[in-house]
N, C-alpha and C. Protein backbone atom coordinates (compact mmCIF):
# COMPACT_ATOMS: atom_id res chain seq x y z
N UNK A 1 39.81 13.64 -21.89
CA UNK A 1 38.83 12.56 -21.85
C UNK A 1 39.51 11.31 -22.38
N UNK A 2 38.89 10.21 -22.08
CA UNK A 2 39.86 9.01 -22.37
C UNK A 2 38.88 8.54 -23.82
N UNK A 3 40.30 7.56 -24.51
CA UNK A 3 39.54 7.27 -25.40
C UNK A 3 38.73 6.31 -25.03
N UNK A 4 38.53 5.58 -24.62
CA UNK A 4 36.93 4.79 -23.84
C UNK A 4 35.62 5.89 -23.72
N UNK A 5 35.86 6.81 -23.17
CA UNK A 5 34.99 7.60 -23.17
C UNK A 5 34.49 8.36 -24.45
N UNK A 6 35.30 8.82 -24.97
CA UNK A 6 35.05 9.24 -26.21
C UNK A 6 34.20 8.02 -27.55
N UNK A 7 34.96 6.83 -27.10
CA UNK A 7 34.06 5.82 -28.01
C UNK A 7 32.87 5.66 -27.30
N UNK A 8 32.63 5.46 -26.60
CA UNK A 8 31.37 5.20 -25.78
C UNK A 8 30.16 6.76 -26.17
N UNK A 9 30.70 8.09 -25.99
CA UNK A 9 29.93 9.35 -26.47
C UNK A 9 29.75 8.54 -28.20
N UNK A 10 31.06 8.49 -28.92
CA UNK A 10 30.55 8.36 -30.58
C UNK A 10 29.62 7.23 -30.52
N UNK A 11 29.49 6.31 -30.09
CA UNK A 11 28.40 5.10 -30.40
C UNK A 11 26.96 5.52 -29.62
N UNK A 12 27.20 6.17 -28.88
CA UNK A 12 25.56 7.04 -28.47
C UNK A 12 25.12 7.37 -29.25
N UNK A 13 26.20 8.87 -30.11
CA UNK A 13 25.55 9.60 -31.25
C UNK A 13 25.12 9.19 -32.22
N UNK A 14 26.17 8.16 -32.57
CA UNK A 14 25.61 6.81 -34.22
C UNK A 14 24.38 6.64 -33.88
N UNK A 15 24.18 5.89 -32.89
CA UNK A 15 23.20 4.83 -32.99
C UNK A 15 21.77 5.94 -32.52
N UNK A 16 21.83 6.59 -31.76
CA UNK A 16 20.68 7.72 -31.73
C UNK A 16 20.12 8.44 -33.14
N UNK A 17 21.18 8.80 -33.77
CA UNK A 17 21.56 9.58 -34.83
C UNK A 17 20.71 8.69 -35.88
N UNK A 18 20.46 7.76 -36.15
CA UNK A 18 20.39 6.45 -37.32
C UNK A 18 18.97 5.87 -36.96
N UNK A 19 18.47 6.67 -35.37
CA UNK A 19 17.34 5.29 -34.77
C UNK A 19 16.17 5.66 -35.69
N UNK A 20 15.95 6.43 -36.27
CA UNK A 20 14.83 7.11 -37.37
C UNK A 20 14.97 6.09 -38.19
N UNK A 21 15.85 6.20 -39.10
CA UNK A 21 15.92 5.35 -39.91
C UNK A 21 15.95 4.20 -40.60
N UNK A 22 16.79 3.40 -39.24
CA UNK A 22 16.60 1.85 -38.74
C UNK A 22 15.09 1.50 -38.53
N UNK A 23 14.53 2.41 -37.72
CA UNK A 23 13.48 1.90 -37.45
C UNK A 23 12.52 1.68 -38.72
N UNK A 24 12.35 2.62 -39.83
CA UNK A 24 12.02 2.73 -40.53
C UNK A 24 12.32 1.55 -42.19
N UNK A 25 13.08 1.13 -41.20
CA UNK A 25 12.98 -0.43 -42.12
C UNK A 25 12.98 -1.92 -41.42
N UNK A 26 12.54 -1.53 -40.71
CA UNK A 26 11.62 -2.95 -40.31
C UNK A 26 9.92 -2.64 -40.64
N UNK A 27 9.37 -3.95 -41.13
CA UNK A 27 8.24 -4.07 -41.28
C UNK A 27 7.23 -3.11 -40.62
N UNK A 28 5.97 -2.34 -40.88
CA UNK A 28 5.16 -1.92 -39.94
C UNK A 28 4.79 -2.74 -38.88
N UNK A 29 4.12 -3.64 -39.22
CA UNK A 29 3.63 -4.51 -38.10
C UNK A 29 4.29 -4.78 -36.65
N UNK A 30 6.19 -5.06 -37.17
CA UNK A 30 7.09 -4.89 -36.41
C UNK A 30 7.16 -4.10 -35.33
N UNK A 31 7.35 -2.74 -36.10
CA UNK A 31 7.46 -1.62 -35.48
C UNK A 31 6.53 -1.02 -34.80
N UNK A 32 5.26 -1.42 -35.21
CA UNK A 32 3.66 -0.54 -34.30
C UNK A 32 4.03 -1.77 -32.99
N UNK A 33 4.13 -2.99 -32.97
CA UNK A 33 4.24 -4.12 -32.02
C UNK A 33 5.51 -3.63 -30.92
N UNK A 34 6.75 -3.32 -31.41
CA UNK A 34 7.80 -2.85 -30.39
C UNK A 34 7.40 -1.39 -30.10
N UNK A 35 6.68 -0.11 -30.47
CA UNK A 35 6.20 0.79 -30.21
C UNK A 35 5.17 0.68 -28.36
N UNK A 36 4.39 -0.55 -29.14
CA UNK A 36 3.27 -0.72 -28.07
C UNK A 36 3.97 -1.45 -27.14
N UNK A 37 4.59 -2.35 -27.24
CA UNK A 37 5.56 -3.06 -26.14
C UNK A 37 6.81 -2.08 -25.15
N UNK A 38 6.88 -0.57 -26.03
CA UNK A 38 7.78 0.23 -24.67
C UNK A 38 6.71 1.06 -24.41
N UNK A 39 5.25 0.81 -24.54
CA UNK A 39 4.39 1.52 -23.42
C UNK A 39 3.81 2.42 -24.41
N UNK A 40 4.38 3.08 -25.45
CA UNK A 40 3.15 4.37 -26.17
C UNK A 40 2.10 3.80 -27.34
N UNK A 41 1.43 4.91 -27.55
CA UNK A 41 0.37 3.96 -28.72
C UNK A 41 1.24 4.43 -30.24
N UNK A 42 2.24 5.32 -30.41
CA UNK A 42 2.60 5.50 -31.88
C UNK A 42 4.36 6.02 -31.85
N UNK A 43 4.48 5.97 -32.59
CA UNK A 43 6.15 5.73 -32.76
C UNK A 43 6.25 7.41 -32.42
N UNK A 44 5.62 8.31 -32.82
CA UNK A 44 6.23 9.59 -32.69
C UNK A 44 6.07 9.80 -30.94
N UNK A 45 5.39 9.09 -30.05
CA UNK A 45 5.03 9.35 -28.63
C UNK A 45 6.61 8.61 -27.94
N UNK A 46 7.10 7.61 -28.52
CA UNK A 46 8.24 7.15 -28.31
C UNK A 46 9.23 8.10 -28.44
N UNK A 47 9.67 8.42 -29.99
CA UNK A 47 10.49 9.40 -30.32
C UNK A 47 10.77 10.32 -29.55
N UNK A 48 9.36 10.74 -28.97
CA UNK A 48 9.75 12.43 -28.08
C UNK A 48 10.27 12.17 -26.99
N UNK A 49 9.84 11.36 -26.28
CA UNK A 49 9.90 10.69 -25.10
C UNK A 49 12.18 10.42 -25.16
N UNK A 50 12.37 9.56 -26.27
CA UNK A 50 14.02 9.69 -26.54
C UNK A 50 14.48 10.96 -26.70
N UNK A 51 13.87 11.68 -27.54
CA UNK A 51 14.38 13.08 -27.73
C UNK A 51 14.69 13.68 -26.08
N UNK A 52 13.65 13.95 -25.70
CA UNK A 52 13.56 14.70 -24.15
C UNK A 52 14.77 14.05 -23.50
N UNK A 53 14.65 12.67 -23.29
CA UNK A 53 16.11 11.91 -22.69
C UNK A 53 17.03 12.23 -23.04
N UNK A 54 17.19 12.31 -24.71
CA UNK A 54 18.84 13.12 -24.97
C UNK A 54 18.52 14.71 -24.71
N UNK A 55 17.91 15.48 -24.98
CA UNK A 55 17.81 16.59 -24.63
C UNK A 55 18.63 17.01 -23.17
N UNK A 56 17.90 16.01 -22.28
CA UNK A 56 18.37 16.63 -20.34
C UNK A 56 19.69 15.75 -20.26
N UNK A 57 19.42 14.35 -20.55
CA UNK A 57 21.00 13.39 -20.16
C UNK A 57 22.16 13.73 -20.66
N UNK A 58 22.39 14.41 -22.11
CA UNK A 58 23.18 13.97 -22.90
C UNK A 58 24.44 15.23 -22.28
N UNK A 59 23.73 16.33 -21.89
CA UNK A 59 25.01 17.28 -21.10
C UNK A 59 25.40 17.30 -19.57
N UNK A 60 24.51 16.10 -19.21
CA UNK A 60 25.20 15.21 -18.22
C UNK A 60 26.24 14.33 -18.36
N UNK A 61 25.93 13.53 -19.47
CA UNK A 61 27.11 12.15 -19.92
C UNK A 61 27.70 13.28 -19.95
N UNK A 62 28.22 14.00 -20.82
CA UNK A 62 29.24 14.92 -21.22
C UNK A 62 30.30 15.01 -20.21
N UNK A 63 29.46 16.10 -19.43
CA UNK A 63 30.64 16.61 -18.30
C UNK A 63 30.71 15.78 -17.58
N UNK A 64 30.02 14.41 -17.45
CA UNK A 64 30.93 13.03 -16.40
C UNK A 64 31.76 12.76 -17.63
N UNK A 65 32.11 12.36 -18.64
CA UNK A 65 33.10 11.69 -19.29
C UNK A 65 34.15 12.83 -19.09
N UNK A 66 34.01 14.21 -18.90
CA UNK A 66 34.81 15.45 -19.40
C UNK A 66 35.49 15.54 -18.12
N UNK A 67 34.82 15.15 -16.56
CA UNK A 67 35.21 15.41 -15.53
C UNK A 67 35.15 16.83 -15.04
N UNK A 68 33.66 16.93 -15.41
CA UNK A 68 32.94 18.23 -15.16
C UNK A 68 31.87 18.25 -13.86
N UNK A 69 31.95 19.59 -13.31
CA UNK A 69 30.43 19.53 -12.51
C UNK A 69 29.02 20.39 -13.49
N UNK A 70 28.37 19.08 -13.06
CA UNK A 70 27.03 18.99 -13.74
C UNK A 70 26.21 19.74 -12.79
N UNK A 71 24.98 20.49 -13.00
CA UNK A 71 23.89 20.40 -12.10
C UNK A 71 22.83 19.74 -11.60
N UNK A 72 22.16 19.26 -10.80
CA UNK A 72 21.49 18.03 -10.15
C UNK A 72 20.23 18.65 -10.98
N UNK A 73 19.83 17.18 -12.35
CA UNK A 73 18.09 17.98 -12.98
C UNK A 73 17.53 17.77 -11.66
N UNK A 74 16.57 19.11 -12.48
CA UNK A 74 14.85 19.33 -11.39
C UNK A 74 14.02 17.82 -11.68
N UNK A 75 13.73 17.65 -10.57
CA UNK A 75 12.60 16.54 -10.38
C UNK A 75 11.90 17.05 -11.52
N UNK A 76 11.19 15.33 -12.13
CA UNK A 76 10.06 16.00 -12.47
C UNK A 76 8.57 16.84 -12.29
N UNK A 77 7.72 17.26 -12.96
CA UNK A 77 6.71 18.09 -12.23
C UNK A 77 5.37 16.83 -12.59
C-alpha cells in the first residue's frame, strides 16, 4: 500500500475515532443545531447512521487502498 494511502486510512481513523468527543465540546445549542441541519432530530440518530457507514465502507476503502477485490454491497432494503 502506498504511503498516501496509508495516511489517508490513519486520518479517517483519527478523526472518526475523536468525533464523540469533539463533538462533545462544542456548546449544546451548537451541536442540537448541526445535528438538525444533517437531517436527524438527536445526535445519537446521527452517530448510528456514521457508525453503519463505517461499519459497510470501511472494508471497502481497505481492499481499494490494499488492491483487493471487494464485494459489490447489497442494495439497500
Amino acid at each position: 500500500m502506498s504511503t498516501y494511502k496509508q495516511r489517508t486510512l490513519d486520518y479517517l481513523e483519527i478523526e472518526w475515532a475523536t468525533y464523540i468527543e469533539r463533538f462533545n465540546r462544542w456548546p449544546a445549542e451548537y451541536g442540537a443545531q448541526r445535528v438538525k441541519d444533517q437531517g436527524y432530530e438527536q445526535f445519537r440518530d446521527m452517530l448510528a447512521h456514521i457508525l453503519a457507514w463505517w461499519e459497510e465502507a470501511m472494508p471497502i476503502i481497505l481492499a481499494i487502498a490494499e488492491d483487493r477485490f471487494y464485494p459489490k454491497p447489497s442494495p439497500p432494503r
